[in-house]
C-alpha atoms as a PDB file:
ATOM      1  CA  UNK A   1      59.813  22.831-145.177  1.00  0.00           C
ATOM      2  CA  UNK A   2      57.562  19.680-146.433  1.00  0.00           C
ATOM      3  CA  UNK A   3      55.795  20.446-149.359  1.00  0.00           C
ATOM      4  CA  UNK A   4      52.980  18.829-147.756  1.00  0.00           C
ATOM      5  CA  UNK A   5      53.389  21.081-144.674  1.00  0.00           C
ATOM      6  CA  UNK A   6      53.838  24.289-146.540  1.00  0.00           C
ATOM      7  CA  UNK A   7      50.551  23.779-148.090  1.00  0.00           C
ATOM      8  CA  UNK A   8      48.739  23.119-144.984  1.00  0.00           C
ATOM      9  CA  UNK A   9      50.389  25.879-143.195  1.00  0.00           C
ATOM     10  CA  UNK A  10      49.989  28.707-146.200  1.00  0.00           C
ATOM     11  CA  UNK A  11      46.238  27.739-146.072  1.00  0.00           C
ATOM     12  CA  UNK A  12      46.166  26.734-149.682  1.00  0.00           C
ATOM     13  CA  UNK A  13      44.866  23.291-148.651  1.00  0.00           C
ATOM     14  CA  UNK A  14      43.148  22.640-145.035  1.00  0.00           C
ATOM     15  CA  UNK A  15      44.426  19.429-144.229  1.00  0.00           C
ATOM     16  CA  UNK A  16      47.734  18.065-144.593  1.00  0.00           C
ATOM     17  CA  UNK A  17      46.669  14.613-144.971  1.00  0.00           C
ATOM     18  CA  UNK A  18      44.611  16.352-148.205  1.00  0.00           C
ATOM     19  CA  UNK A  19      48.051  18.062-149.661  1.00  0.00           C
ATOM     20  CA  UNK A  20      50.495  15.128-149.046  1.00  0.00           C
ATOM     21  CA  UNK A  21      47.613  13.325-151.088  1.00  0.00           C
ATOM     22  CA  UNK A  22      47.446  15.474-153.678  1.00  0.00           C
ATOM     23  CA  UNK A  23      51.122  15.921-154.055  1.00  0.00           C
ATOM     24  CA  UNK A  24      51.582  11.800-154.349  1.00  0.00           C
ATOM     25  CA  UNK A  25      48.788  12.221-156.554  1.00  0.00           C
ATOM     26  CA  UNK A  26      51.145  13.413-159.233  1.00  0.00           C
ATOM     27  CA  UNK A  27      48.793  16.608-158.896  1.00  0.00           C
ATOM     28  CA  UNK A  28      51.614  19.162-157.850  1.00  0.00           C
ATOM     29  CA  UNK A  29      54.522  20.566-159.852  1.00  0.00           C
ATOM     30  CA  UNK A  30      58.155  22.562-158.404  1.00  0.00           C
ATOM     31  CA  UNK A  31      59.240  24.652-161.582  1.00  0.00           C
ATOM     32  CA  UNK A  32      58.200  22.161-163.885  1.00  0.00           C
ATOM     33  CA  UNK A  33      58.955  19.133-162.096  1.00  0.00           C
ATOM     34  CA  UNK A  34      55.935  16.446-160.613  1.00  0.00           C
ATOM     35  CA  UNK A  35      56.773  16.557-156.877  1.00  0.00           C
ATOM     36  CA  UNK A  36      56.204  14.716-154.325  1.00  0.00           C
ATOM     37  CA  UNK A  37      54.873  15.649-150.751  1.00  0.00           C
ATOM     38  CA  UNK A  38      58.329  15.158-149.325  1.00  0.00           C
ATOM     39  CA  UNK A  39      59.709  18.055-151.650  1.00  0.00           C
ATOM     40  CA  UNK A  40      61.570  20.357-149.719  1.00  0.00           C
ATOM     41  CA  UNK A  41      59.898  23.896-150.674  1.00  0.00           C
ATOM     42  CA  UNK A  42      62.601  26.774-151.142  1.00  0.00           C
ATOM     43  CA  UNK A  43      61.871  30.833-151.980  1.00  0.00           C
ATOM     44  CA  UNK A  44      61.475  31.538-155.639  1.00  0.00           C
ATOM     45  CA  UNK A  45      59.981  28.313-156.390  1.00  0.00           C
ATOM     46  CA  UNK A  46      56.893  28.237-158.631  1.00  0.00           C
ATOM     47  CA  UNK A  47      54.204  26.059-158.184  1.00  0.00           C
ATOM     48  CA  UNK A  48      51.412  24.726-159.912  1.00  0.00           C
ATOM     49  CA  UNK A  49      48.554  22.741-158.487  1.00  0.00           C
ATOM     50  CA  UNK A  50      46.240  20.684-160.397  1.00  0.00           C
ATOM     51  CA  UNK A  51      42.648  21.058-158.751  1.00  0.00           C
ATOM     52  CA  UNK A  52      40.113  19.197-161.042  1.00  0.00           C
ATOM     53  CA  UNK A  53      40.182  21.024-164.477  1.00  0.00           C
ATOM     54  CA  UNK A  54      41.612  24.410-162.680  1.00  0.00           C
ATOM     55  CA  UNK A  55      44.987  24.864-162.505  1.00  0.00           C
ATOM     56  CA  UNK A  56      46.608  27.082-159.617  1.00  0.00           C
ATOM     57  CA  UNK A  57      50.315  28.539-159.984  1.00  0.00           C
ATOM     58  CA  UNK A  58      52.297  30.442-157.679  1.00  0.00           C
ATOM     59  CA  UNK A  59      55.554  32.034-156.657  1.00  0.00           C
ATOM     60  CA  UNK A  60      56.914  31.438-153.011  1.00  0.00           C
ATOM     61  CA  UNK A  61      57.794  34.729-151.270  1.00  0.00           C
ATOM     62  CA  UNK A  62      58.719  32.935-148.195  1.00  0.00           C
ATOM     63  CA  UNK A  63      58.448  30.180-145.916  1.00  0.00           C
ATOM     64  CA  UNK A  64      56.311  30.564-142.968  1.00  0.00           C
ATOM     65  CA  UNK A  65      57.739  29.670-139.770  1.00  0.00           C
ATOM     66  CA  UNK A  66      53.893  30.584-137.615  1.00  0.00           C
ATOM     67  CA  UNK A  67      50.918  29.214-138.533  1.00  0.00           C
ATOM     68  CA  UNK A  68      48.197  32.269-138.956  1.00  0.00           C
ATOM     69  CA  UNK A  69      51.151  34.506-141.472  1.00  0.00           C
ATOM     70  CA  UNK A  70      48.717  36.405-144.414  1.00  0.00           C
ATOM     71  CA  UNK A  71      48.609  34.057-147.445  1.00  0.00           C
ATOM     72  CA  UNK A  72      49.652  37.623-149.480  1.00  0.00           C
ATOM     73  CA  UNK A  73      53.216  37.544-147.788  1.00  0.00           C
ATOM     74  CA  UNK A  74      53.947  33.733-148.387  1.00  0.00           C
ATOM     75  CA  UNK A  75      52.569  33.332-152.297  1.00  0.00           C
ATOM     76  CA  UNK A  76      52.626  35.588-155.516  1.00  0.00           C
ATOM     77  CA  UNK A  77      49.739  34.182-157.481  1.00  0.00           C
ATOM     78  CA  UNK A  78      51.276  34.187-160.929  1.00  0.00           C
END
């Protein structure tokens, strides 16, 4: 899945127009790695997200295939 799309879809930004921005952005990172919004997202990834002066990481559990899965079974917040 899209990086852009996984973000959308695991809720941890509302729009995908807003992710695939951020992610062109420069503002998102795959194991160390600036990304882009076309990243293909795989399990055991971890993430980092650049939000202002805050930065988010995470571990992907899984990759959700419906859109309303619980954010706890897609993301370990590391």
């Amino acid at each position: 899945m899209r990086l852009d799309k996984f973000l959308k879809m695991s809720r941890i930004i509302k729009r995908r127009s807003v992710a695939n921005e951020v992610a062109d952005n420069g503002r998102v990172s795959a194991n160390g790695k600036i990304v882009k919004a076309s990243y293909e997202v795989k399990v055991g990834d971890i993430m980092e997200i650049q939000f202002g002066d805050k930065i988010s990481k995470f571990e992907i559990l899984s990759i959700p295939k419906v859109e309303g899965k619980n954010i706890s079974e897609i993301i370990k917040l590391l």
